[in-house]
Protein backbone atom coordinates (compact mmCIF):
# COMPACT_ATOMS: atom_id res chain seq x y z
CA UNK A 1 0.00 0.00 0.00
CA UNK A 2 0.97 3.58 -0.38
CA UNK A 3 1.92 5.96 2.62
CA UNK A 4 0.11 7.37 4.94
CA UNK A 5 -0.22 11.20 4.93
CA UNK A 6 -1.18 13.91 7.49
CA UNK A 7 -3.47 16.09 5.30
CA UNK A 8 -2.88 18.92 8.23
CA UNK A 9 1.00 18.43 7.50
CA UNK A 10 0.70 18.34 4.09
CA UNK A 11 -1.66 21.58 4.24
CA UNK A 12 0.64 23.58 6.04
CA UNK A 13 3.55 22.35 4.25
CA UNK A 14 1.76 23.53 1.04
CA UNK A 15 1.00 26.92 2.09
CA UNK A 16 4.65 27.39 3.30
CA UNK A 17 5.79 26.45 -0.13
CA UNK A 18 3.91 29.14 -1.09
CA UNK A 19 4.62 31.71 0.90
CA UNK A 20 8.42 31.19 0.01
CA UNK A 21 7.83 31.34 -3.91
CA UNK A 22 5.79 34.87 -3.27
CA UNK A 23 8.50 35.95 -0.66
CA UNK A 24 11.30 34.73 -3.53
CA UNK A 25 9.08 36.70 -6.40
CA UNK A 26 8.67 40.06 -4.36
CA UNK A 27 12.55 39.72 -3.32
CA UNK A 28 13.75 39.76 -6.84
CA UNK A 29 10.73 42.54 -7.97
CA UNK A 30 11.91 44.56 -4.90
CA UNK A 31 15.13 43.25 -4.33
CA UNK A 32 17.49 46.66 -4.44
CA UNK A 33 17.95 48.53 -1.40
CA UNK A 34 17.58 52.41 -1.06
CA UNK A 35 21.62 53.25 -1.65
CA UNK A 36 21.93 51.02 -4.58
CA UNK A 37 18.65 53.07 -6.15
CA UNK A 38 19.65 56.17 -5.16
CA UNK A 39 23.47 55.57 -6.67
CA UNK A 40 22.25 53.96 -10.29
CA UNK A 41 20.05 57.23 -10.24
CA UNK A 42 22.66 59.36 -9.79
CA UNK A 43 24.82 57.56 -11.89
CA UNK A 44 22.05 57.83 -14.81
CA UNK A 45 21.87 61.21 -14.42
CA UNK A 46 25.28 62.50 -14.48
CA UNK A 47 25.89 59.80 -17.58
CA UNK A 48 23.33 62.21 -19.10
CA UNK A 49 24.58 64.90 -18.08
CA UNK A 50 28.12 64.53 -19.71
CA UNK A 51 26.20 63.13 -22.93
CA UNK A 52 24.57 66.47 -22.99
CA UNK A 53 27.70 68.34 -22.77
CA UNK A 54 29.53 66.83 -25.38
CA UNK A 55 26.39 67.26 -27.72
CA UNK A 56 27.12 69.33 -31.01
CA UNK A 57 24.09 71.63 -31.86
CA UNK A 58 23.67 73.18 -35.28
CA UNK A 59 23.28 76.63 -35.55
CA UNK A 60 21.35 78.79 -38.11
């Protein structure tokens, strides 16, 4: 015969599974803290910056 199985276990076991695969989801959705934001943001912007500088605009 096959083995037995505590449904309550298996329940719980179940829901913990799932809780794990939303925390994992939301962890890599909202995984960057506030420094690392804030410093690719500023890095963006003075990337931009210089681009903008070096830009040759035509005159008429």
């Amino acid at each position: 015969m096959g083995d037995t199985v505590n449904l309550r276990t298996a329940r719980k076991q179940a829901e913990r599974d799932k809780a794990r695969a939303d925390a994992t989801a939301n962890a890599a959705k909202h995984g960057q803290s506030k420094a690392a934001r804030v410093l690719a943001a500023a890095q963006g912007d003075k990337a931009r910056a210089m681009l903008d500088a070096h830009r040759l605009d035509e005159q008429e």
